[in-house]
Protein backbone atom coordinates (compact mmCIF):
# COMPACT_ATOMS: atom_id res chain seq x y z
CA UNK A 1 107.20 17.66 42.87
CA UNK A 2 105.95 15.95 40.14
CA UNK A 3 103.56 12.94 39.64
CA UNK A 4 103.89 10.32 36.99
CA UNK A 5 100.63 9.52 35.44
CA UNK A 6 99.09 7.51 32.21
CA UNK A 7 96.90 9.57 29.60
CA UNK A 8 95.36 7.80 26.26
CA UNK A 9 95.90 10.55 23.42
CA UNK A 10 95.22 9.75 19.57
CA UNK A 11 97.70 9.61 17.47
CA UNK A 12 96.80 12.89 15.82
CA UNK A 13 97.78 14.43 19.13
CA UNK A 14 100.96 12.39 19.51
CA UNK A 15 102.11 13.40 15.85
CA UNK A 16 101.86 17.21 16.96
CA UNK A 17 103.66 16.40 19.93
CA UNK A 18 106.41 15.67 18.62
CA UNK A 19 106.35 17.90 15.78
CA UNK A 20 106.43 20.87 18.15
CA UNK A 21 108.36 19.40 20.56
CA UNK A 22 110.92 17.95 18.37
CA UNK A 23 113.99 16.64 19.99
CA UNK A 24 115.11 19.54 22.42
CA UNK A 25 111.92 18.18 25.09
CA UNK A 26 109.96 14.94 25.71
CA UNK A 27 106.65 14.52 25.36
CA UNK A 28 106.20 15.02 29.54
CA UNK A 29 108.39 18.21 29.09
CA UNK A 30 106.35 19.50 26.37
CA UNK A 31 102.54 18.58 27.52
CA UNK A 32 103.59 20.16 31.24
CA UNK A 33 104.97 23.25 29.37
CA UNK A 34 102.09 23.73 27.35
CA UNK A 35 99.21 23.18 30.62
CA UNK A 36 101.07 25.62 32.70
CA UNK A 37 100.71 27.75 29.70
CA UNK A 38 97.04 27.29 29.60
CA UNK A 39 96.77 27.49 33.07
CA UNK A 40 98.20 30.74 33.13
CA UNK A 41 96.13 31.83 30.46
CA UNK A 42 92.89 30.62 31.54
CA UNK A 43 93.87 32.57 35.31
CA UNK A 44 94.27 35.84 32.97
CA UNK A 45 91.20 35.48 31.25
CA UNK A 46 89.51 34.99 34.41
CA UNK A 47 90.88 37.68 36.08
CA UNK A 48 90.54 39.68 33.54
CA UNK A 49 85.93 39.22 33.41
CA UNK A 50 86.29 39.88 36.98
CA UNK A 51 87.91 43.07 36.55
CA UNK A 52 85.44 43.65 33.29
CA UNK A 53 82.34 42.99 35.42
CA UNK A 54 84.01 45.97 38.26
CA UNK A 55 83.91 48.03 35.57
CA UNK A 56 80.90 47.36 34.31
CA UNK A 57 79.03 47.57 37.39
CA UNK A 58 80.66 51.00 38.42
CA UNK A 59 80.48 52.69 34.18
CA UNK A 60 77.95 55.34 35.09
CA UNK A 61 79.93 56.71 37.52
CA UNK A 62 83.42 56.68 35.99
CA UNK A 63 81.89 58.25 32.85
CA UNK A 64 80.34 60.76 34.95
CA UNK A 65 83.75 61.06 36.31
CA UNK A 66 85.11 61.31 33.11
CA UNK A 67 82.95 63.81 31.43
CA UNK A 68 83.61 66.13 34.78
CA UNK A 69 86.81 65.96 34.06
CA UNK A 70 86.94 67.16 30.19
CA UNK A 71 84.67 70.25 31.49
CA UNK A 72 87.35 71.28 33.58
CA UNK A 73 89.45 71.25 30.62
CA UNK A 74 90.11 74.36 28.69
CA UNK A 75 88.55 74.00 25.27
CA UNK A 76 90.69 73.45 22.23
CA UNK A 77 92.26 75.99 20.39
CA UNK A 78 92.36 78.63 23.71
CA UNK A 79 96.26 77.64 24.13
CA UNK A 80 98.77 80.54 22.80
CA UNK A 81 100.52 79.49 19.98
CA UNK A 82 104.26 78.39 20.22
């Protein structure tokens, strides 16, 4: 459902508008477009620290994990030719 509502923007803002906007959306069309775009972002980058800080907080241990890992590996150059 949508809401109508008033918003003050300079002219500046106006001008870009509807130089991106053009004729093929209104100015509604196009400033609703673009927020849900920045919402979306915004989510993203959120979600996206969040899953930085999990990382972060657990590093030791996955590059513990990690370097267990590459000694069970056999070392380079031990692999018959093909």
């Amino acid at each position: 459902m949508k809401e109508k509502t008033s918003i003050t923007l300079s002219k500046e803002v106006l001008t870009g508008i509807d130089r991106d906007a053009g004729s093929k959306q209104s100015r509604s069309a196009y400033i609703d477009s673009v927020m849900r775009e920045h919402f979306k972002q915004k989510a993203r980058r959120e979600r996206d620290a969040r899953d930085v800080a999990i990382i972060n907080r657990h590093a030791e241990q996955l590059n513990r994990d990690a370097l267990d890992g590459l000694d069970d590996q056999a070392p380079l150059g031990e692999y018959p030719e093909e």
